[in-house]
Protein backbone atom coordinates (compact mmCIF):
# COMPACT_ATOMS: atom_id res chain seq x y z
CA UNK A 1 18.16 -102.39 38.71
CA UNK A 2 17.82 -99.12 40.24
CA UNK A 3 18.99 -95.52 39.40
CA UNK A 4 22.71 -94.89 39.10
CA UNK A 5 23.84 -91.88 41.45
CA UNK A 6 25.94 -89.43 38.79
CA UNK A 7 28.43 -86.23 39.92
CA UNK A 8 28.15 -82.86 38.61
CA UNK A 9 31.79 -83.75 37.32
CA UNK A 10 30.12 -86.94 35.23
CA UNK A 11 27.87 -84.98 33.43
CA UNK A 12 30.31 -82.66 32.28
CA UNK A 13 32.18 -85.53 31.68
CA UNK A 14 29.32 -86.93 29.44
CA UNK A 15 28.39 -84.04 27.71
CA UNK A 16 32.52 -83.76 26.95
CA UNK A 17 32.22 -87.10 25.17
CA UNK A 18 29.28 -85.87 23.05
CA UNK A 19 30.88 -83.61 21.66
CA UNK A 20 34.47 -85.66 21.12
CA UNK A 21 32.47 -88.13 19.42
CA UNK A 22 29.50 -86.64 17.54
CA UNK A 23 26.72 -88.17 19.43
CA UNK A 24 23.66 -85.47 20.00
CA UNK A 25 23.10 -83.34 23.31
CA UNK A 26 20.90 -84.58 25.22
CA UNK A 27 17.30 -82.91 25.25
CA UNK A 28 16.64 -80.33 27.89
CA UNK A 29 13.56 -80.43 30.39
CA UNK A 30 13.25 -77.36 32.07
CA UNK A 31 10.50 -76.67 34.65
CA UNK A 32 9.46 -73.94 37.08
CA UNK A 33 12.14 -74.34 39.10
CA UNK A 34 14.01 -72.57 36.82
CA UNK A 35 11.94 -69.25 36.73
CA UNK A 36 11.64 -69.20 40.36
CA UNK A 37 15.51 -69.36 40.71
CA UNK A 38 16.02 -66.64 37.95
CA UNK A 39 12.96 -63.66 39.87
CA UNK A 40 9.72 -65.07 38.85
CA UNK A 41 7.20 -66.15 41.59
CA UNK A 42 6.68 -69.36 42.97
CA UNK A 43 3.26 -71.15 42.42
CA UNK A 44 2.41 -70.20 46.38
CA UNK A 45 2.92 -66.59 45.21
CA UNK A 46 0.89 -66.62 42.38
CA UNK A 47 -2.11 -67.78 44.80
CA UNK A 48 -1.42 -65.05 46.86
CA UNK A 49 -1.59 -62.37 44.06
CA UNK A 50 -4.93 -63.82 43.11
CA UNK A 51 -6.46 -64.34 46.76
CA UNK A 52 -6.49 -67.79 46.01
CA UNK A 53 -5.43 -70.36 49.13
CA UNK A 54 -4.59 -73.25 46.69
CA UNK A 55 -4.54 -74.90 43.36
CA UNK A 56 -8.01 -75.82 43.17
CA UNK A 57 -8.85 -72.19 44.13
CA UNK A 58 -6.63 -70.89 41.74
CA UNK A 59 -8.17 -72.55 38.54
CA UNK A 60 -11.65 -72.10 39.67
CA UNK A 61 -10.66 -68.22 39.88
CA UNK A 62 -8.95 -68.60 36.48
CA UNK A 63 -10.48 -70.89 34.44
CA UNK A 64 -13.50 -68.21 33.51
CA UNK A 65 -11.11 -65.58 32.47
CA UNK A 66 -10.87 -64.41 29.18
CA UNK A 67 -7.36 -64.48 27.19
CA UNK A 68 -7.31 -61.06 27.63
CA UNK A 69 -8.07 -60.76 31.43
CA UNK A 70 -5.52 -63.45 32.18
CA UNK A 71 -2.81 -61.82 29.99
CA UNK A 72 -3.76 -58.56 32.03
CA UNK A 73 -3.46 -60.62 35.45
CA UNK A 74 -0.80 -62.37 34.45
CA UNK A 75 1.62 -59.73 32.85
CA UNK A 76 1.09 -57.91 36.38
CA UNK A 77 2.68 -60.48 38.27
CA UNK A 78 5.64 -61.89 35.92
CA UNK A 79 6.76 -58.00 35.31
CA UNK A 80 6.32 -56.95 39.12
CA UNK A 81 8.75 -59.66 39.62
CA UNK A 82 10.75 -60.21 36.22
CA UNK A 83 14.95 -58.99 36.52
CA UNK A 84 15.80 -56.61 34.64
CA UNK A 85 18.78 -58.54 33.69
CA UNK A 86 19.64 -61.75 31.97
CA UNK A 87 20.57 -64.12 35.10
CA UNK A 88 23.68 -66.39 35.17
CA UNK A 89 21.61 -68.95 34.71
CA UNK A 90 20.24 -68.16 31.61
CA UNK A 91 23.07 -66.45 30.44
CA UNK A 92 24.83 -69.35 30.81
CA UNK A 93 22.04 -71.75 29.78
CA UNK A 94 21.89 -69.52 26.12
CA UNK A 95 25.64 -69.70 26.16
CA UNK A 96 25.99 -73.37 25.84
CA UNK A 97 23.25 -73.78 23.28
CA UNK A 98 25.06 -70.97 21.08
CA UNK A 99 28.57 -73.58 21.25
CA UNK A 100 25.89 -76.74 20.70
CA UNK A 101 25.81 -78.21 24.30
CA UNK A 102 21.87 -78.23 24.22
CA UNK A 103 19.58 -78.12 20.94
CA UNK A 104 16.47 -79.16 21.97
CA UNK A 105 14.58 -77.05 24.99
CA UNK A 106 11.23 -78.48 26.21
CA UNK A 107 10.33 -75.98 29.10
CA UNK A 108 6.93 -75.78 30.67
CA UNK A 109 7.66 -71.89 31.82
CA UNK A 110 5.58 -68.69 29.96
CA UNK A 111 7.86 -66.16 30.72
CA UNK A 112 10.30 -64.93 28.33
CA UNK A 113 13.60 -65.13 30.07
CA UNK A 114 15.01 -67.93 27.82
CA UNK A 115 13.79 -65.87 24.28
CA UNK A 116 15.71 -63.17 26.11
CA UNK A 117 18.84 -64.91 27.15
CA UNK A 118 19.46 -66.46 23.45
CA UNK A 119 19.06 -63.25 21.71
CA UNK A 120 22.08 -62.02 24.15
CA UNK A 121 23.71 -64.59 23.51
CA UNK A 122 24.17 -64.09 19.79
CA UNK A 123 21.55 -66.70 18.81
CA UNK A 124 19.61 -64.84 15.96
CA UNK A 125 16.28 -65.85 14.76
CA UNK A 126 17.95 -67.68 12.22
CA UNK A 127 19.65 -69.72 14.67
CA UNK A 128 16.62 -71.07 16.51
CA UNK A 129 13.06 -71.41 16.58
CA UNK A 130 10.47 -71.16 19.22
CA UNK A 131 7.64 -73.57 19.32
CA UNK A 132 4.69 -72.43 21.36
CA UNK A 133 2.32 -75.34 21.85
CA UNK A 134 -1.23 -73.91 21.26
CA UNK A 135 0.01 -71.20 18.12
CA UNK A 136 1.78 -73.41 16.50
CA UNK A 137 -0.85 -76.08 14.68
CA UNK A 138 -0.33 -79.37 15.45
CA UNK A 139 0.49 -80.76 12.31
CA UNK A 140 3.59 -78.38 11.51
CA UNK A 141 5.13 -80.03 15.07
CA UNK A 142 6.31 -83.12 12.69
CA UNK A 143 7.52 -80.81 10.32
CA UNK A 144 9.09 -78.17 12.53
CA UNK A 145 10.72 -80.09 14.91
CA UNK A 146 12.58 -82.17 13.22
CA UNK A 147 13.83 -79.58 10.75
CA UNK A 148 17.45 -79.47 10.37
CA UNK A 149 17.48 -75.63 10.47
CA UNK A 150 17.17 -73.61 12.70
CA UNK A 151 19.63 -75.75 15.06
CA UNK A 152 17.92 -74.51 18.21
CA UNK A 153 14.41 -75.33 19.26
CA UNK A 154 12.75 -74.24 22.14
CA UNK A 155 8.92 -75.89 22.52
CA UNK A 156 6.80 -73.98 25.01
CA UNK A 157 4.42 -76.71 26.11
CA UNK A 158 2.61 -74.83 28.44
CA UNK A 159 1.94 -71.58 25.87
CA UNK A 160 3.77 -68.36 25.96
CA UNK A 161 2.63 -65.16 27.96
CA UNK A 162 3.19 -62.74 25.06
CA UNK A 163 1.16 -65.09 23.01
CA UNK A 164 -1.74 -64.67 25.16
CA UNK A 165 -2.53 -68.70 25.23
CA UNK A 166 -1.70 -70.64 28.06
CA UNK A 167 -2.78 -73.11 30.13
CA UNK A 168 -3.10 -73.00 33.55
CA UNK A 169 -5.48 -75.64 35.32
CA UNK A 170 -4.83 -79.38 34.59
CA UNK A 171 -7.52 -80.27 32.04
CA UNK A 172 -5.67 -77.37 29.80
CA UNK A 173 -2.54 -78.86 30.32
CA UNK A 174 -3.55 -82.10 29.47
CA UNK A 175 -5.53 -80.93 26.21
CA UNK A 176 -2.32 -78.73 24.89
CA UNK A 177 0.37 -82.13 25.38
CA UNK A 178 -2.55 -84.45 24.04
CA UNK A 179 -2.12 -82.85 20.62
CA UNK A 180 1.53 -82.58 20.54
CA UNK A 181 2.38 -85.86 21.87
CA UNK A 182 2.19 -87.81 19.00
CA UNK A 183 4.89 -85.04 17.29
CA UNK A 184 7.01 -85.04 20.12
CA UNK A 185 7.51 -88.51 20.51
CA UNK A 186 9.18 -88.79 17.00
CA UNK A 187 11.08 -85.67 17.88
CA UNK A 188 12.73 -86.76 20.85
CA UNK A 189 12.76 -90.54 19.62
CA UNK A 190 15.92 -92.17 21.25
CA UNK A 191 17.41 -88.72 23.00
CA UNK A 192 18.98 -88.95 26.26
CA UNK A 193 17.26 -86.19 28.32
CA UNK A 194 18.74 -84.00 31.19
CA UNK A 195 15.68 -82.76 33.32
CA UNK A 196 16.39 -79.65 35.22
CA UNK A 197 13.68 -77.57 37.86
CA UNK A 198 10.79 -80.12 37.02
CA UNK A 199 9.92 -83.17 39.45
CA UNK A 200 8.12 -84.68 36.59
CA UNK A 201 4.89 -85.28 38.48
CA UNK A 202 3.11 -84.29 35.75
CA UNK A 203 2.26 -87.56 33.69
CA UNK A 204 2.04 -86.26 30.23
CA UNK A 205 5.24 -84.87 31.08
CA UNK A 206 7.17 -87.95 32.65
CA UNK A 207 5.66 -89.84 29.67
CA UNK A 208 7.43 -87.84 26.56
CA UNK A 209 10.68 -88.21 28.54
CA UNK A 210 10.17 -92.22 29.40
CA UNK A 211 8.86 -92.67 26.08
CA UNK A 212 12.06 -91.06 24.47
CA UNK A 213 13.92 -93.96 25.22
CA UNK A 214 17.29 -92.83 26.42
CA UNK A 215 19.07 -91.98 29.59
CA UNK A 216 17.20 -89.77 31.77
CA UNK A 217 20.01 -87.00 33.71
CA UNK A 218 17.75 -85.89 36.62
CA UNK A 219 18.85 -83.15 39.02
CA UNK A 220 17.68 -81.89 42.07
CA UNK A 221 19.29 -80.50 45.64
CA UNK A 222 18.06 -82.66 47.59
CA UNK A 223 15.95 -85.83 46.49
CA UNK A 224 15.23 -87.86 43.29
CA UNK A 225 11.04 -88.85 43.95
CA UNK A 226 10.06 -92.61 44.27
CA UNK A 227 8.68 -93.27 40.80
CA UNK A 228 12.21 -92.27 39.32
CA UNK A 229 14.55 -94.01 41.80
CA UNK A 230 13.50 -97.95 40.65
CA UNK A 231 14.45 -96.83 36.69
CA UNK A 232 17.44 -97.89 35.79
CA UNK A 233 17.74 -95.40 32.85
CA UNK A 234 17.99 -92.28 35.18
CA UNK A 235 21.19 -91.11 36.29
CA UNK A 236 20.61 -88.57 39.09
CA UNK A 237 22.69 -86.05 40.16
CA UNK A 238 21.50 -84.72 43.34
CA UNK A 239 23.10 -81.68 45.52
CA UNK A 240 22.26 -77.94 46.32
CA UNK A 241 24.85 -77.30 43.13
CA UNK A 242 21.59 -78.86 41.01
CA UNK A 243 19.54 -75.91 41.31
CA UNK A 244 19.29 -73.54 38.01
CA UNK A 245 21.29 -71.03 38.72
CA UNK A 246 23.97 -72.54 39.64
CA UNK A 247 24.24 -75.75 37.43
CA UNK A 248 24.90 -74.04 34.00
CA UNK A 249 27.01 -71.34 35.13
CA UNK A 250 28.59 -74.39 36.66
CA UNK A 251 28.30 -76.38 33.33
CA UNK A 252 29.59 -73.63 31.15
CA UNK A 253 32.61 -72.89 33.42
CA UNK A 254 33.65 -76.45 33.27
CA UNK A 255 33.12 -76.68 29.71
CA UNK A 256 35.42 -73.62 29.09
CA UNK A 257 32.26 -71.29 27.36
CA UNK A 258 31.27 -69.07 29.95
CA UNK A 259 31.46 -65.79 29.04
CA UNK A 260 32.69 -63.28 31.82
CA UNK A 261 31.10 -60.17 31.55
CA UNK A 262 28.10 -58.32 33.38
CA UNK A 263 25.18 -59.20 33.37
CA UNK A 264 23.12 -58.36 30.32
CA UNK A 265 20.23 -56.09 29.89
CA UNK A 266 17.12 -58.15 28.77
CA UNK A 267 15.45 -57.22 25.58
CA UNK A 268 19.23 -55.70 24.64
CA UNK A 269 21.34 -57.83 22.42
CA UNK A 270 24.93 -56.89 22.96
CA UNK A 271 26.35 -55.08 20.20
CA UNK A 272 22.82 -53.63 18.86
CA UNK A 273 22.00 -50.68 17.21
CA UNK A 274 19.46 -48.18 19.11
CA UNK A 275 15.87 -49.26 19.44
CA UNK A 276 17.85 -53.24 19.56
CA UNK A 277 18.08 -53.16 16.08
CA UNK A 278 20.63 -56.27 15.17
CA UNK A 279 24.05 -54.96 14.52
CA UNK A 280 25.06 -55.93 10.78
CA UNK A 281 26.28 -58.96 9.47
CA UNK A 282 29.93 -59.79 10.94
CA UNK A 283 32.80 -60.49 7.68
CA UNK A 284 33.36 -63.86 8.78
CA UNK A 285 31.75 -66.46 11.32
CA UNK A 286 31.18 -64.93 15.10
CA UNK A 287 29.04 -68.19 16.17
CA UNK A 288 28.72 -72.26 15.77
CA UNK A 289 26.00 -71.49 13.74
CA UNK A 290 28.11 -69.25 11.69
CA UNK A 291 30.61 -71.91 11.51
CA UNK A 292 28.32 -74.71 10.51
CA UNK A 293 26.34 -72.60 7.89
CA UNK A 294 30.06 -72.60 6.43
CA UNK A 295 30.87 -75.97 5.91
CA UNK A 296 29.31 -77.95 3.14
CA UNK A 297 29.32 -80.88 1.35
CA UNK A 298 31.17 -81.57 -1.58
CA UNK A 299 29.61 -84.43 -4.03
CA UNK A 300 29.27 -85.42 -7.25
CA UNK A 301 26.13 -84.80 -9.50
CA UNK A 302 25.02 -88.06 -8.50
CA UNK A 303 25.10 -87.57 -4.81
CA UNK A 304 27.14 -90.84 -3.97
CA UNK A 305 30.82 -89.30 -3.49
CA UNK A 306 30.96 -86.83 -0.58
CA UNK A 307 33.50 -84.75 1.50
CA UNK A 308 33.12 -81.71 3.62
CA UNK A 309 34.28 -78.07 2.23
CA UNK A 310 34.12 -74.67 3.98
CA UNK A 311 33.45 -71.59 2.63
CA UNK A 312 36.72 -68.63 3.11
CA UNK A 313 35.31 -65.11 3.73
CA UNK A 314 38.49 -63.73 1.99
CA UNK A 315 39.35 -64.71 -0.93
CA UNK A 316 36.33 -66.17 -0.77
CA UNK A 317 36.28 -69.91 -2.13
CA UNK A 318 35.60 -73.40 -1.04
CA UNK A 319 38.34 -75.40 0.39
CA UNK A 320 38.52 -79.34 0.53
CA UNK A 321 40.65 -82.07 0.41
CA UNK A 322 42.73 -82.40 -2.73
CA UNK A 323 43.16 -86.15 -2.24
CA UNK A 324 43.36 -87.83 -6.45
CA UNK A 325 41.56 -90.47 -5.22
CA UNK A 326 38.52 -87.76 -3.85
CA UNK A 327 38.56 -85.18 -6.90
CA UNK A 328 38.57 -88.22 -9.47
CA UNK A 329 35.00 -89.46 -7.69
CA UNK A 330 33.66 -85.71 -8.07
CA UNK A 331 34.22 -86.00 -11.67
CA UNK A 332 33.51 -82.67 -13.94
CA UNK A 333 30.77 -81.24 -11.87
CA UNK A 334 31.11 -80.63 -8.26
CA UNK A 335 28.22 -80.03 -6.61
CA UNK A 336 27.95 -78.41 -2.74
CA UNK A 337 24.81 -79.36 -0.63
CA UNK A 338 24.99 -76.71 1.96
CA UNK A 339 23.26 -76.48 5.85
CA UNK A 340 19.60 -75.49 4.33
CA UNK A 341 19.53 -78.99 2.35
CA UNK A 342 19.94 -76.64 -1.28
CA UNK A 343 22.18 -77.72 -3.97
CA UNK A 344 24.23 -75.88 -6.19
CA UNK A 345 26.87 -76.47 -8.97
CA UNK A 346 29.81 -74.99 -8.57
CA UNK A 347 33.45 -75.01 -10.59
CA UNK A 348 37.24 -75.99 -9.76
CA UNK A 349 39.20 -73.35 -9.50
CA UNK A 350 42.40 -74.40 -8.87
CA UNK A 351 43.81 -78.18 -7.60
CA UNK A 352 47.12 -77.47 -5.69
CA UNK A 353 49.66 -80.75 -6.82
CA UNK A 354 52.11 -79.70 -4.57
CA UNK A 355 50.54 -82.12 -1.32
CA UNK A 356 49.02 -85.25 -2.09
CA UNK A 357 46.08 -83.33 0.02
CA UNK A 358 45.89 -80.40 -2.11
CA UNK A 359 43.87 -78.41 -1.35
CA UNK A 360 41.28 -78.40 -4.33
CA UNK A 361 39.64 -74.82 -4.77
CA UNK A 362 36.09 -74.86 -6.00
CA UNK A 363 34.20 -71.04 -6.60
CA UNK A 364 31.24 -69.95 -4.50
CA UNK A 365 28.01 -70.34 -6.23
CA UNK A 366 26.60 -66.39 -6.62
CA UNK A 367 23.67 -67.66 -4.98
CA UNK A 368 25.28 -69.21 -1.95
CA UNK A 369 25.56 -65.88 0.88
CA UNK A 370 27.00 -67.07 3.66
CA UNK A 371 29.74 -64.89 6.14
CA UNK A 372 32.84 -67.67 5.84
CA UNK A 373 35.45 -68.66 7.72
CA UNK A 374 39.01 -66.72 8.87
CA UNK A 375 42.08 -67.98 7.98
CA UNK A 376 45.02 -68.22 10.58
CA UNK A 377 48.00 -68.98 9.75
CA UNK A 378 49.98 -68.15 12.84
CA UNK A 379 52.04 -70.79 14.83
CA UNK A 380 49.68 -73.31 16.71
CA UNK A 381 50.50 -73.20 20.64
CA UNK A 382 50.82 -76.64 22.47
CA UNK A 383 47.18 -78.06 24.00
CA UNK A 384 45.17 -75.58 21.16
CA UNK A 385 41.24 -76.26 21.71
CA UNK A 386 39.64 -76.66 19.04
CA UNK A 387 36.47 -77.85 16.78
CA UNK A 388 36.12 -79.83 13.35
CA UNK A 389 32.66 -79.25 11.49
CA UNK A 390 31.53 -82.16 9.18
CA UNK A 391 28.90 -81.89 6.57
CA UNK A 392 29.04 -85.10 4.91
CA UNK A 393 28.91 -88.90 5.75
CA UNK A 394 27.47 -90.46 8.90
CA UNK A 395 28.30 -88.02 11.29
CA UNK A 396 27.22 -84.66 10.47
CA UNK A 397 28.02 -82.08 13.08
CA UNK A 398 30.73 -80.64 15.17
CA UNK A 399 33.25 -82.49 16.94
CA UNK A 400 35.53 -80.93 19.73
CA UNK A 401 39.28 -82.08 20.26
CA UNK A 402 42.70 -80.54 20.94
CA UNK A 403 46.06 -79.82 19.59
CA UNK A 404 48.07 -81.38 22.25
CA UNK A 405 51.50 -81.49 20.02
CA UNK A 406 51.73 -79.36 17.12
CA UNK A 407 55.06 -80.20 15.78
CA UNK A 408 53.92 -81.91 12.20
CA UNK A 409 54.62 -85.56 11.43
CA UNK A 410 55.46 -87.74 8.26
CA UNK A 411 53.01 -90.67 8.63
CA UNK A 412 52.11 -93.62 6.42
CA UNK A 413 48.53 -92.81 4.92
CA UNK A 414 47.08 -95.63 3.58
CA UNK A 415 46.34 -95.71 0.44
CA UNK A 416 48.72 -92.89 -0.37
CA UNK A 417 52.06 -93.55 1.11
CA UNK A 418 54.35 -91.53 3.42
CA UNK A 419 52.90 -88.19 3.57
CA UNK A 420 54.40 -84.79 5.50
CA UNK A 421 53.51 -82.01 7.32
CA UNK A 422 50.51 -83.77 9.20
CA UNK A 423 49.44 -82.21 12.81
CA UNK A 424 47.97 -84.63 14.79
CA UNK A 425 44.27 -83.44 16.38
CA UNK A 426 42.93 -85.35 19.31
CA UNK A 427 39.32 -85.72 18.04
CA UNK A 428 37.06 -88.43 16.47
CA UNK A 429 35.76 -88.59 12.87
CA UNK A 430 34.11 -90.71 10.60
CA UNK A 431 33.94 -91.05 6.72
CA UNK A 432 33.12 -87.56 4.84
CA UNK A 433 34.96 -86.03 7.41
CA UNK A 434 37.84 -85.10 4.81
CA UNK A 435 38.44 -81.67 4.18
CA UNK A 436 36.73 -80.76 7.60
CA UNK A 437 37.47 -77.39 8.85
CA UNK A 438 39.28 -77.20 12.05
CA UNK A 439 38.87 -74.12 13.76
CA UNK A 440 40.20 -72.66 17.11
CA UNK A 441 37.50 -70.64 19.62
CA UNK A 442 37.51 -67.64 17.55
CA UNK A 443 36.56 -69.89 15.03
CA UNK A 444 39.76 -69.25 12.67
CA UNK A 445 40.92 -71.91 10.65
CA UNK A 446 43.80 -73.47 11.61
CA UNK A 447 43.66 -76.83 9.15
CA UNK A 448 41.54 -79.29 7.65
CA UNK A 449 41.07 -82.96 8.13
CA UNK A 450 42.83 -85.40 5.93
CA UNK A 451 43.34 -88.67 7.71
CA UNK A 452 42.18 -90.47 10.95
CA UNK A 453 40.60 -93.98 12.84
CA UNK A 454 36.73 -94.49 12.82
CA UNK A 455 35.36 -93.85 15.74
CA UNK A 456 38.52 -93.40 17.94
CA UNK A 457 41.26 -90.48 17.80
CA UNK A 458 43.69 -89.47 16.67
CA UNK A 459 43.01 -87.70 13.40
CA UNK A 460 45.01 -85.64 11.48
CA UNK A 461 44.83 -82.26 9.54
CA UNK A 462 46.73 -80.59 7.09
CA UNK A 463 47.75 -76.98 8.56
CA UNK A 464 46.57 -73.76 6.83
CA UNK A 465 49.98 -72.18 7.01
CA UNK A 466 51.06 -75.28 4.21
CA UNK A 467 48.58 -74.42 1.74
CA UNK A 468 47.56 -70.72 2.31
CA UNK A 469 49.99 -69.75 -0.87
CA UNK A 470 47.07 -72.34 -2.88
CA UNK A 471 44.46 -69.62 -2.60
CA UNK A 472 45.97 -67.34 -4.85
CA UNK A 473 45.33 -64.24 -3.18
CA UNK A 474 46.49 -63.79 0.40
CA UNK A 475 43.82 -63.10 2.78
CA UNK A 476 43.83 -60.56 5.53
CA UNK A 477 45.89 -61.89 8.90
């Protein structure tokens, strides 16, 4: 069976559905085509700069060189030719990994527009993690890439220019993926994988992403090459919108993330103090990250019983469900497992009777510094966009869905009874979803999850301006 042509409107589409139901981004190839697109030169230019009339000329001029002349060499070209702004592209690229389209970047590029772009865009160093094949030793890939934290990874498989290490002629090439493959593989083991300004020529290359075992989104503007089109695994989306910069400013308009502003300055983070010193902490989550550092889960000392809380910057406690049937399986000692894996014991504060859903309070372990959430009480408007963050159960993430209706219902809850004041969110969950923050795009809460289907929507919240009077003292609006 042979490749399946795809739209640019079908993989929005499909990345849409990712994030409705939980499943992971796919993995990101990204290849020169994407630094030629955004100022840096071509492969015909670099021969050029060297006197070199081909590849073979080209690696017999550089293979000699010391690190340090080819960082000298090297620098020369990629800053005579390097914006001095963040492109669309990669603004837009950095965009959608800070709202969790993309989390894993495999690029074959040594320049440092992408490092760049997700600084601007708010990622801190917290918030992702570069992997430069060659500084990083081999056997802290297994480790490192399959961390849960940072959520970000960008792997350099070529090297990294202000590293001074990269390879440049084949037999380099193939000696810096022979001792990451192995690492890789489990990495990417079963991830779908949208390939963007490579061909995939390059064996080692084509191999990670066939070995992966997933779909295979290839795009191009104009052709998808021969040893692709027989694979019934690659869905190709070919046209001159495929080209870097203008697929993920295209991707992050459709998605509803792009940011419209000017271009950014690179090496600038918005908002930074002089020098680019990082502005200070913001009171309550600015980011995904932010918003997923936030949420928790609630358990029992055992480990079995679990629920998602969230963390309130002010007053600053842990929300969850106050289901009986939910605080009765906690038992005396609540424990919170928070994003980093670390445990902590915490206390009840307070279990609201007045909703069969609570809330239950619990106190912020001392230990446990992390910005919070908002509160927002305010009247939800009709189609509200939002997001539900799970930390427990099967389907740890974020989930995207709407508020089409927000008139609240009295529903039959099984096993509770009739309950009231339910608002119905168009979003998939799955068990330990319950107490789930749901947030609006300035990441606000505006409920948390109580009820829904496995696997198919609806689900239901219970809205913050029913149980902000729980908290005891009234937060800021």
């Amino acid at each position: 069976m042979p490749m399946l042509a795809r739209t640019f409107d079908e993989l929005v589409r499909d990345l849409q559905q990712r994030r409705q139901v939980g499943d992971p981004p796919p993995v990101l190839l990204l290849g020169a085509g994407a630094s030629v697109e955004s100022g840096i030169g071509a492969m015909t230019d670099l021969f050029q700069f060297v006197n070199a009339a081909n590849f073979d000329e080209f690696c017999a001029y550089i293979g000699p060189l010391t690190v340090h002349e080819r960082f000298r060499l090297l620098a020369r070209f990629l800053q005579s030719r390097e914006p001095d702004q963040v492109t669309p592209g990669y603004q837009a690229l950095a965009t959608l990994c800070a709202n969790n389209y993309f989390d894993f970047i495999l690029t074959t590029n040594l320049d440092p527009l992408l490092d760049d772009a997700l600084t601007a865009a708010r990622l801190w160093r917290k918030d992702y993690m570069l992997l430069v094949n060659g500084v990083i030793r081999p056997d802290r890939f297994d480790l490192l890439a399959t961390a849960r934290e940072p959520r970000v990874k960008v792997v350099k498989l070529h090297g990294d220019l202000l590293q001074r290490l990269m390879a440049w002629t084949p037999a380099e090439m193939d000696t810096f993926l022979a001792e990451v493959s192995a690492s890789l593989n489990i990495a990417l083991h079963g991830r779908d994988v949208l390939v963007v300004g490579h061909s995939l020529r390059d064996a080692r290359i084509r191999d990670l992403v066939l070995e992966a075992g997933g779909t295979i989104w290839y795009t191009h503007p104009t052709n998808v090459p021969d040893f692709l089109a027989a694979n019934d695994r690659v869905r190709a989306v070919i046209g001159p919108n495929s080209t870097f910069e203008k697929l993920f400013p295209g991707l992050a308009n459709s998605l509803g993330v792009l940011e419209r502003r000017k271009g950014v300055e690179r090496g600038v983070a918005p908002g930074a103090l002089e020098y680019g010193l990082p502005a200070a902490p913001q009171p309550s989550a600015q980011t995904l990250d932010d918003l997923m550092a936030s949420v928790v889960k609630v358990t029992d000392q055992t480990g079995m019983a679990g629920m998602t809380g969230f963390v309130l910057s002010e007053p600053r406690v842990i929300v969850t469900d106050g289901y009986e049937g939910n605080v009765n399986a906690l038992g005396g000692h609540p424990t919170i497992v928070v994003h980093d894996g670390r445990t902590f014991e915490t206390q009840v504060e307070r279990l609201s009777k007045k909703h069969p859903f609570g809330p239950l309070i619990l106190r912020v372990p001392d230990e446990f510094r992390v910005s919070g959430l908002r509160l927002n009480t305010a009247p939800i408007s009709a189609n509200l966009a939002v997001e539900v963050a799970v930390a427990a159960g099967e389907r740890v993430g974020i989930s995207s869905g709407v508020i089409a209706d927000p008139r609240e219902k009295r529903l039959q809850i099984a096993p509770v009874g009739q309950v009231s004041h339910l608002v119905e969110v168009t979003c998939v969950v799955a068990p330990g979803a319950s107490g789930a923050p749901v947030v609006d795009k300035s990441f606000a809460v505006r409920g948390f999850i109580v009820a829904g289907a496995t696997d198919q929507p609806p689900s239901f919240m219970y809205p913050a301006a029913r149980w902000r009077a729980a908290l005891g003292a009234s937060p800021r609006p």
